[in-house]
PDB file of N, CA and C in Angstrom:
ATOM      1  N   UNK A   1       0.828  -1.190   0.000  1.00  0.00           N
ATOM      2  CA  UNK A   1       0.000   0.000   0.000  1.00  0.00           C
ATOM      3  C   UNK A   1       0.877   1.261   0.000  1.00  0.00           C
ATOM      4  N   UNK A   2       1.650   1.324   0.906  1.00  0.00           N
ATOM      5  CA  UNK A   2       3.197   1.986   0.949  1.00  0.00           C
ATOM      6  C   UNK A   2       3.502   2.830  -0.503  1.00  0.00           C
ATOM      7  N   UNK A   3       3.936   1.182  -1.175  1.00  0.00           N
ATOM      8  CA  UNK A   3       4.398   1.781  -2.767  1.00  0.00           C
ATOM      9  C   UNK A   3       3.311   2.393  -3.958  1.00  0.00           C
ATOM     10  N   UNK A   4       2.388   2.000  -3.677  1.00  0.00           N
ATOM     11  CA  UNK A   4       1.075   2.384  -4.502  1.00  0.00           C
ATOM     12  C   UNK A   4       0.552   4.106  -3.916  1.00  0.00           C
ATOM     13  N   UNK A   5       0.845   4.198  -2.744  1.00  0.00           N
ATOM     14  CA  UNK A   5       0.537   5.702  -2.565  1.00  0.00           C
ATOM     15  C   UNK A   5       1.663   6.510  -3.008  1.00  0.00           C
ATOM     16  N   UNK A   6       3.022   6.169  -2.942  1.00  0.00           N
ATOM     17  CA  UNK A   6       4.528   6.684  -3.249  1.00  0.00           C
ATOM     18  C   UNK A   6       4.192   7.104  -4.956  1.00  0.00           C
ATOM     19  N   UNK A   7       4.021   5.986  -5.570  1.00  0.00           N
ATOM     20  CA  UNK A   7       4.010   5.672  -6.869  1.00  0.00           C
ATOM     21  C   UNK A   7       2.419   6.899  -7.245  1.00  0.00           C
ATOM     22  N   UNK A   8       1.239   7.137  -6.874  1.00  0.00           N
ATOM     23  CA  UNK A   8       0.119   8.059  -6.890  1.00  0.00           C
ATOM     24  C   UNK A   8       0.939   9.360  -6.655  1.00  0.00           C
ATOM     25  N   UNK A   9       1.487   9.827  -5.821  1.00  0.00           N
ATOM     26  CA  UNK A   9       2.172  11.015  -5.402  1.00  0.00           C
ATOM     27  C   UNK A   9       2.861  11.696  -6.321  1.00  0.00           C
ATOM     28  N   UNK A  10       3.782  10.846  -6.670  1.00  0.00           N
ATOM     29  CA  UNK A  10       4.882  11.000  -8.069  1.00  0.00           C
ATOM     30  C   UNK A  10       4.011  11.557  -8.946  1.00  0.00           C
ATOM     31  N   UNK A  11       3.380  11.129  -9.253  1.00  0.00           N
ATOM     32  CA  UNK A  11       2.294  11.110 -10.916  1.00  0.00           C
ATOM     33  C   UNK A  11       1.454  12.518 -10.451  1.00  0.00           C
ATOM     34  N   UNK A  12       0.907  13.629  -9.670  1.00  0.00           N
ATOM     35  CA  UNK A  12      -0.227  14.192  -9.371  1.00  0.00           C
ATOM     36  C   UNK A  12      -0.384  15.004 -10.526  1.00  0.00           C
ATOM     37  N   UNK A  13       1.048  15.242 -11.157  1.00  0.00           N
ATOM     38  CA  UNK A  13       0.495  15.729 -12.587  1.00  0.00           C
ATOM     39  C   UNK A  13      -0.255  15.646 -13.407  1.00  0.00           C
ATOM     40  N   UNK A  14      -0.022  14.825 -13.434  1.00  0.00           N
ATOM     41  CA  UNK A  14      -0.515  13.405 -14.488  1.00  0.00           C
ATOM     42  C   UNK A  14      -2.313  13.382 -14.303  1.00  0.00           C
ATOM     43  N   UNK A  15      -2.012  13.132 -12.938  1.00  0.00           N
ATOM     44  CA  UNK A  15      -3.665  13.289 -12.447  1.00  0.00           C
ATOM     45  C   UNK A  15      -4.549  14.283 -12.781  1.00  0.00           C
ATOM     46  N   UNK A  16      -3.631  15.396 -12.507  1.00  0.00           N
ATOM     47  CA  UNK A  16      -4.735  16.539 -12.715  1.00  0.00           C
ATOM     48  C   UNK A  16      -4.998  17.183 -14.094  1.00  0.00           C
ATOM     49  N   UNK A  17      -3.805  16.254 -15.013  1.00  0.00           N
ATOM     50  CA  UNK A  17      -3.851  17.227 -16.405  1.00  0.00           C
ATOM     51  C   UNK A  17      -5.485  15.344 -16.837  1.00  0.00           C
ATOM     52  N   UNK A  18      -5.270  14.387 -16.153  1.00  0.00           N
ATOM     53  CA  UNK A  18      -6.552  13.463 -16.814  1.00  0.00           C
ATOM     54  C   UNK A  18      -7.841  13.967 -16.427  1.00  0.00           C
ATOM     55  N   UNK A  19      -7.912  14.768 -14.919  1.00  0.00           N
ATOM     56  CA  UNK A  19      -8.997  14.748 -14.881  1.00  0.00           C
ATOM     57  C   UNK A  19      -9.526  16.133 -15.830  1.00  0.00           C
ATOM     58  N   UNK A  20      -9.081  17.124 -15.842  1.00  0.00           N
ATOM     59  CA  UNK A  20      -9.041  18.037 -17.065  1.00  0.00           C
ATOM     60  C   UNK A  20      -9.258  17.441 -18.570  1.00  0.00           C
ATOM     61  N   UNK A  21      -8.709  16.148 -18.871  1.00  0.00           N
ATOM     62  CA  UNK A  21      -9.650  15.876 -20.167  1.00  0.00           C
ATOM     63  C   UNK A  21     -10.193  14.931 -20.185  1.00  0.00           C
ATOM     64  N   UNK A  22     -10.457  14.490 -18.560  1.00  0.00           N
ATOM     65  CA  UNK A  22     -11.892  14.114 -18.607  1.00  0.00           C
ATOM     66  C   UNK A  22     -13.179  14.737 -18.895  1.00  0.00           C
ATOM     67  N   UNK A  23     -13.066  15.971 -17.976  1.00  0.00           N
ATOM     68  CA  UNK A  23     -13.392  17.146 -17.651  1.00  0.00           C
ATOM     69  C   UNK A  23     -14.278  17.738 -19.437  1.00  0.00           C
ATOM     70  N   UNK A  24     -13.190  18.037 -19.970  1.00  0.00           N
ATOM     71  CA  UNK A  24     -13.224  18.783 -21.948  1.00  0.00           C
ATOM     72  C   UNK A  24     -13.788  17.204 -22.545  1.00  0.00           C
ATOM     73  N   UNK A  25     -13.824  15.932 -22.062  1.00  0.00           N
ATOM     74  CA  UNK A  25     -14.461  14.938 -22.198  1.00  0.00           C
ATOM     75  C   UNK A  25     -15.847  14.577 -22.268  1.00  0.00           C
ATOM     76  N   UNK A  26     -16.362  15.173 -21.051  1.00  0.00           N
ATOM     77  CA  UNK A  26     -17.448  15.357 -20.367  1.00  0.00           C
ATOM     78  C   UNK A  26     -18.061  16.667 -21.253  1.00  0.00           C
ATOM     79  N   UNK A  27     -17.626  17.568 -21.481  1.00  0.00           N
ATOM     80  CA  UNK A  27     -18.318  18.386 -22.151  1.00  0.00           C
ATOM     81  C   UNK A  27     -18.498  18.659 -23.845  1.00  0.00           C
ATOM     82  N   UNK A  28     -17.546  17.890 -24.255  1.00  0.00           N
ATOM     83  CA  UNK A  28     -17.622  17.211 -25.977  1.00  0.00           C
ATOM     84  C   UNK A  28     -19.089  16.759 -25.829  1.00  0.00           C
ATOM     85  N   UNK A  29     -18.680  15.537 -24.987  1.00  0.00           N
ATOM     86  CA  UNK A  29     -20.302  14.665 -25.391  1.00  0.00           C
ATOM     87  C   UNK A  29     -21.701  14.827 -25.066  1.00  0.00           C
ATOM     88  N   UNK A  30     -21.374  16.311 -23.890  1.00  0.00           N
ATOM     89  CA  UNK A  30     -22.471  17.202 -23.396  1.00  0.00           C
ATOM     90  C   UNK A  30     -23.432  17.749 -24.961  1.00  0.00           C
ATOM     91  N   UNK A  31     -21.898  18.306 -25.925  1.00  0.00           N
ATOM     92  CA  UNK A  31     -22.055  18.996 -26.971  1.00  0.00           C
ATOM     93  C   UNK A  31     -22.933  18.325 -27.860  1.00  0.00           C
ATOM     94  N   UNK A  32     -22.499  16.959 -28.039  1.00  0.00           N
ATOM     95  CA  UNK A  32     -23.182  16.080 -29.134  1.00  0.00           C
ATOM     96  C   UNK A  32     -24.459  15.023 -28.814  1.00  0.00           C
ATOM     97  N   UNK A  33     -24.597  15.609 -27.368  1.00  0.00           N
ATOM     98  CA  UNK A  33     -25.298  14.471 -26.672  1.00  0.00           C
ATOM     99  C   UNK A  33     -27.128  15.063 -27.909  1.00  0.00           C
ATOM    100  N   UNK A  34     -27.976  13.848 -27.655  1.00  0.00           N
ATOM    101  CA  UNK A  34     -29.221  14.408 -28.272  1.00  0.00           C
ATOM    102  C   UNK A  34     -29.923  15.002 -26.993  1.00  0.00           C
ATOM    103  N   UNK A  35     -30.894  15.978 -27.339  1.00  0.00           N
ATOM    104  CA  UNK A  35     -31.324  16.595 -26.126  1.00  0.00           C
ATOM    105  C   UNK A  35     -32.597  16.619 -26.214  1.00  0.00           C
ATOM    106  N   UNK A  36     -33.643  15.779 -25.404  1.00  0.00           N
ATOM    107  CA  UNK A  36     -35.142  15.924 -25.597  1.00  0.00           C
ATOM    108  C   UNK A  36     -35.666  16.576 -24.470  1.00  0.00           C
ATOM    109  N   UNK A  37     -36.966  16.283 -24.084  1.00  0.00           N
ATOM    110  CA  UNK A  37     -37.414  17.661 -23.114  1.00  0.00           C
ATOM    111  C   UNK A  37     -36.768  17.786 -22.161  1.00  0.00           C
ATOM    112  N   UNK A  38     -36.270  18.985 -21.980  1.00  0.00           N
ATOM    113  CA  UNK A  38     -35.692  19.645 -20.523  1.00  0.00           C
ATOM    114  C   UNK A  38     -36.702  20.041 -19.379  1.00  0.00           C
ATOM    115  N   UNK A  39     -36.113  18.928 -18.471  1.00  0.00           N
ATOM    116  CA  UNK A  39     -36.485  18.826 -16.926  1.00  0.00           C
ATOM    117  C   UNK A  39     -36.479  20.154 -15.978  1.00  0.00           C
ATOM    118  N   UNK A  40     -35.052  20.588 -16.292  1.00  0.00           N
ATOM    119  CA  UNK A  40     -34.414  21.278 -15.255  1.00  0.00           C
ATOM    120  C   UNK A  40     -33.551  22.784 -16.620  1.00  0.00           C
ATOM    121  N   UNK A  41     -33.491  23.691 -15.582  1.00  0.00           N
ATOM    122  CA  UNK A  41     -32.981  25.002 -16.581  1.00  0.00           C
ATOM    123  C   UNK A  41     -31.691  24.396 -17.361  1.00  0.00           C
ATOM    124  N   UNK A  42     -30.775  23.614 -16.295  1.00  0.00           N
ATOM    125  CA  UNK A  42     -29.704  23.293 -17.042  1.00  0.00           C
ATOM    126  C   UNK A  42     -29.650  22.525 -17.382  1.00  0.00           C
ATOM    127  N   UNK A  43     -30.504  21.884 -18.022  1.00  0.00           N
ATOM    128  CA  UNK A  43     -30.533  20.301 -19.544  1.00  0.00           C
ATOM    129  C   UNK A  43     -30.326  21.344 -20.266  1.00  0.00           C
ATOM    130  N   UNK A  44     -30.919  22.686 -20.667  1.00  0.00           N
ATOM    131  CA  UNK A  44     -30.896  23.363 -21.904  1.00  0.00           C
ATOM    132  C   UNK A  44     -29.317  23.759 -22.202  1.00  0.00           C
ATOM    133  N   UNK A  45     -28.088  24.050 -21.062  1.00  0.00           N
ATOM    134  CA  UNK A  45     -27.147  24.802 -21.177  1.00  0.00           C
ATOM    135  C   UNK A  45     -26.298  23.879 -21.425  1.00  0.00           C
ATOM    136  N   UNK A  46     -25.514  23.580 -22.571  1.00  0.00           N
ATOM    137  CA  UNK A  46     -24.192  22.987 -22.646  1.00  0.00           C
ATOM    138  C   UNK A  46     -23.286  23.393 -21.565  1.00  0.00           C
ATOM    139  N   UNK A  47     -23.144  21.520 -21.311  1.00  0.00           N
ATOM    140  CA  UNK A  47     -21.689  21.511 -19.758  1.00  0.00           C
ATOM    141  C   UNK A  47     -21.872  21.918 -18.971  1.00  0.00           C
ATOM    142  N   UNK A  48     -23.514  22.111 -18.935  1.00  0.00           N
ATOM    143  CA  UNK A  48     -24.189  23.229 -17.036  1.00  0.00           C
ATOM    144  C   UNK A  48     -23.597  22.066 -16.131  1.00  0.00           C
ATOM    145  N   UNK A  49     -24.106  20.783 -16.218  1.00  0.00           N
ATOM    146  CA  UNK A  49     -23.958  20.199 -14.884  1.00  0.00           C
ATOM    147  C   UNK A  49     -22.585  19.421 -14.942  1.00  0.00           C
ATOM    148  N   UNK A  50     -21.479  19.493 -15.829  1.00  0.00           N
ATOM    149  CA  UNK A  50     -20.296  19.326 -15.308  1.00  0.00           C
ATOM    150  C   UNK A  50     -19.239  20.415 -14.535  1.00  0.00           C
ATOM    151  N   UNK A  51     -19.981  21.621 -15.151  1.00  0.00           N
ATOM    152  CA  UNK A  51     -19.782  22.791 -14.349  1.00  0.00           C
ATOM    153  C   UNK A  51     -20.110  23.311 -12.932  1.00  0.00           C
ATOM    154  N   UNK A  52     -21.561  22.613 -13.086  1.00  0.00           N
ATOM    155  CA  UNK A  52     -21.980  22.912 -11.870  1.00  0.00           C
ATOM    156  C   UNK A  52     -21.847  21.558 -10.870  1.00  0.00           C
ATOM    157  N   UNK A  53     -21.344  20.343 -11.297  1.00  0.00           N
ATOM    158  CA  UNK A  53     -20.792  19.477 -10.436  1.00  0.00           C
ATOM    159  C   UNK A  53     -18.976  19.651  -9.691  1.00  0.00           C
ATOM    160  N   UNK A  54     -18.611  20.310 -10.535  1.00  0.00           N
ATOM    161  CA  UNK A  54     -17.058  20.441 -10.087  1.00  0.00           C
ATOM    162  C   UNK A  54     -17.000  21.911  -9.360  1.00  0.00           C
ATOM    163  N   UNK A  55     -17.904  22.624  -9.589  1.00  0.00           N
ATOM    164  CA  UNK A  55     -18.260  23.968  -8.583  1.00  0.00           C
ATOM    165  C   UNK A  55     -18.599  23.597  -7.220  1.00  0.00           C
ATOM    166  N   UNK A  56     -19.650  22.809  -7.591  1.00  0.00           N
ATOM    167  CA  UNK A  56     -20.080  22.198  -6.192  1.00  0.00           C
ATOM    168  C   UNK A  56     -19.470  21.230  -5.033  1.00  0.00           C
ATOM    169  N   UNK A  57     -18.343  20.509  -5.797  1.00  0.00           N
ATOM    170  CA  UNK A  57     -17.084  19.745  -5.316  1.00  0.00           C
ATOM    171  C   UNK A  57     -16.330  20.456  -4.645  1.00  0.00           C
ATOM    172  N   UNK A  58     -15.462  21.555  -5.139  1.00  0.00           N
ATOM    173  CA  UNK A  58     -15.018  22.820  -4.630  1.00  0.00           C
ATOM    174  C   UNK A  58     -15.204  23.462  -3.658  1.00  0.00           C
ATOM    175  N   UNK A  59     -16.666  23.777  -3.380  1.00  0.00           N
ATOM    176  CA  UNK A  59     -17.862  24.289  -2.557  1.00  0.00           C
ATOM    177  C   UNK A  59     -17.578  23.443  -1.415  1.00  0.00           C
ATOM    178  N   UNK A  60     -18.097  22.103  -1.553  1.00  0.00           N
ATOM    179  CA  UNK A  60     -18.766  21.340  -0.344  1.00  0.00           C
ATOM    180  C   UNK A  60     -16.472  21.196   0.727  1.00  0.00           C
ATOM    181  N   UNK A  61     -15.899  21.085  -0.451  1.00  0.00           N
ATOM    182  CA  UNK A  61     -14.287  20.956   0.038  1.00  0.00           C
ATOM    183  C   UNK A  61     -13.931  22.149   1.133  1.00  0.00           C
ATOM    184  N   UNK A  62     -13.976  23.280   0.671  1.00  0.00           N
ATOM    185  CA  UNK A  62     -13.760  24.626   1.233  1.00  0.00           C
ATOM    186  C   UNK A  62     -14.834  24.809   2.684  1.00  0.00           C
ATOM    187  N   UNK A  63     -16.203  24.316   2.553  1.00  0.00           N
ATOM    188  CA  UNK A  63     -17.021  24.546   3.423  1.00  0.00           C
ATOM    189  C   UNK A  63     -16.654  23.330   4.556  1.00  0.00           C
ATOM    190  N   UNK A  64     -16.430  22.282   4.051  1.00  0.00           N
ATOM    191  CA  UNK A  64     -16.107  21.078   5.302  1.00  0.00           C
ATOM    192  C   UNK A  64     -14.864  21.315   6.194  1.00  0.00           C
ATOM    193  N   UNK A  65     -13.842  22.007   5.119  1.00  0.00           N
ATOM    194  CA  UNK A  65     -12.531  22.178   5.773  1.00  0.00           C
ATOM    195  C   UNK A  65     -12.861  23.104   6.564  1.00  0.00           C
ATOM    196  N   UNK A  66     -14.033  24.364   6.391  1.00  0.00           N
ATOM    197  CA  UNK A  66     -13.972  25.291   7.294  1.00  0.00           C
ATOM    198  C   UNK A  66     -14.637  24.874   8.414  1.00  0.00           C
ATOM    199  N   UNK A  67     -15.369  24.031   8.173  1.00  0.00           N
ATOM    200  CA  UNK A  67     -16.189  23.501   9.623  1.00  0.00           C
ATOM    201  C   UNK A  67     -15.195  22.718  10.441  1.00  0.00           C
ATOM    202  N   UNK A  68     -14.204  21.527   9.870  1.00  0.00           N
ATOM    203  CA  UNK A  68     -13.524  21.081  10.548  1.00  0.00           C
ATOM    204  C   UNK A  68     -12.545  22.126  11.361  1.00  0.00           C
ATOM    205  N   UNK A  69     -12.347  22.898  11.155  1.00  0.00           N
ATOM    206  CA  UNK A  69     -11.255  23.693  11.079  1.00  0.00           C
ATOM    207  C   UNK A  69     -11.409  24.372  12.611  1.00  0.00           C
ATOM    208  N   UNK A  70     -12.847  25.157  12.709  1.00  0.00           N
ATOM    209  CA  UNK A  70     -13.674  25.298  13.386  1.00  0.00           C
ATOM    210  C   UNK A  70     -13.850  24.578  14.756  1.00  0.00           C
ATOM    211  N   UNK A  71     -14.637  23.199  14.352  1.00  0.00           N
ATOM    212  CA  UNK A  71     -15.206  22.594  15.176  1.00  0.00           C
ATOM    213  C   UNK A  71     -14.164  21.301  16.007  1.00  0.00           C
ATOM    214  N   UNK A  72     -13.197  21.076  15.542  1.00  0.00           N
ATOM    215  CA  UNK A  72     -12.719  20.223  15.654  1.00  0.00           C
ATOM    216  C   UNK A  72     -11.034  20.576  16.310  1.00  0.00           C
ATOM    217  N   UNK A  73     -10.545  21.626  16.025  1.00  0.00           N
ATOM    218  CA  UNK A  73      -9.097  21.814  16.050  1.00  0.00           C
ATOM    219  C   UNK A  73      -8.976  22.709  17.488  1.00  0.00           C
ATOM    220  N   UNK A  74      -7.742  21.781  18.064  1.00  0.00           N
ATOM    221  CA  UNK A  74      -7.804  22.589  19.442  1.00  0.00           C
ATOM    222  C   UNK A  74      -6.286  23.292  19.267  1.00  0.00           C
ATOM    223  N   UNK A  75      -6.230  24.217  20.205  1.00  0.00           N
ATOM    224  CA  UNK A  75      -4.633  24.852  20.420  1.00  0.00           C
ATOM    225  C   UNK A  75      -3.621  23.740  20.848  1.00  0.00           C
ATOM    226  N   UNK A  76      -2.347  23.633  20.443  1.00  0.00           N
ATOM    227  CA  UNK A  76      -1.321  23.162  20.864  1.00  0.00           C
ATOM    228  C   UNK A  76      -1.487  22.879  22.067  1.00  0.00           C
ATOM    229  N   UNK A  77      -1.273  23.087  22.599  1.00  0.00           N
ATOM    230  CA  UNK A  77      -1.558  23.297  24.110  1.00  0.00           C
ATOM    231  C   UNK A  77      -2.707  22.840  25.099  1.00  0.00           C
ATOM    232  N   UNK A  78      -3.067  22.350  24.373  1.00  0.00           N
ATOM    233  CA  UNK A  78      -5.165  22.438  24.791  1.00  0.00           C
ATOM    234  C   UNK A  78      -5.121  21.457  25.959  1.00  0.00           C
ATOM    235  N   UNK A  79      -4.194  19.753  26.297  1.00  0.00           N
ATOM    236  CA  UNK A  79      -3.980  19.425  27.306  1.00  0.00           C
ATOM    237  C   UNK A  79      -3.428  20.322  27.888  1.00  0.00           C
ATOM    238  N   UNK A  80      -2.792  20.916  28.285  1.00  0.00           N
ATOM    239  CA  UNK A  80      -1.891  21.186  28.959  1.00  0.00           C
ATOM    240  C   UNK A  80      -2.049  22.456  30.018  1.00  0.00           C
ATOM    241  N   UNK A  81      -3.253  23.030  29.634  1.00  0.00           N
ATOM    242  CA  UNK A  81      -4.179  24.294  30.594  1.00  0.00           C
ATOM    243  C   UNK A  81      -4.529  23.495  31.880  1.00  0.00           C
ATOM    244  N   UNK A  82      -4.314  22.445  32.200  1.00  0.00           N
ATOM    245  CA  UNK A  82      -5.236  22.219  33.452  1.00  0.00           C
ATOM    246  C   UNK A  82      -4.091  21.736  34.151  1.00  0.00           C
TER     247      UNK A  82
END
């Protein structure tokens, strides 16, 4: 497990330039997809909801870290007051 996270680490390049054309992936076939009645505002918008899924990824990341951050993290020291 060791070498398989070592070996993931090395590569993050790599990672982030795939998920990026996954990403231009996801929105090609948004482009060509056929489109019959729209449910929701964004069936009508090309790449709304890969946009608005990786916004929202972002979102929920930034908001958890701030809660943890918050709720969870004590001072250095925090035994050591009593």
């Amino acid at each position: 497990m060791g070498q398989l996270m070592t070996w993931l680490r090395k590569r993050t390049e790599w990672f982030k330039w795939a998920f990026f054309a996954f990403l231009g992936g996801a929105l090609v076939y948004d482009f060509m997809a056929e489109r019959h009645d729209p449910h929701f505002f964004g069936d009508t918008l090309i790449g709304f909801w890969s946009v608005f899924a990786l916004f929202g990824c972002l979102g929920m990341i930034v908001i958890c870290k701030g809660i943890s951050h918050a709720w969870l993290m004590k001072q250095e020291d925090y035994y050591d007051d009593k």
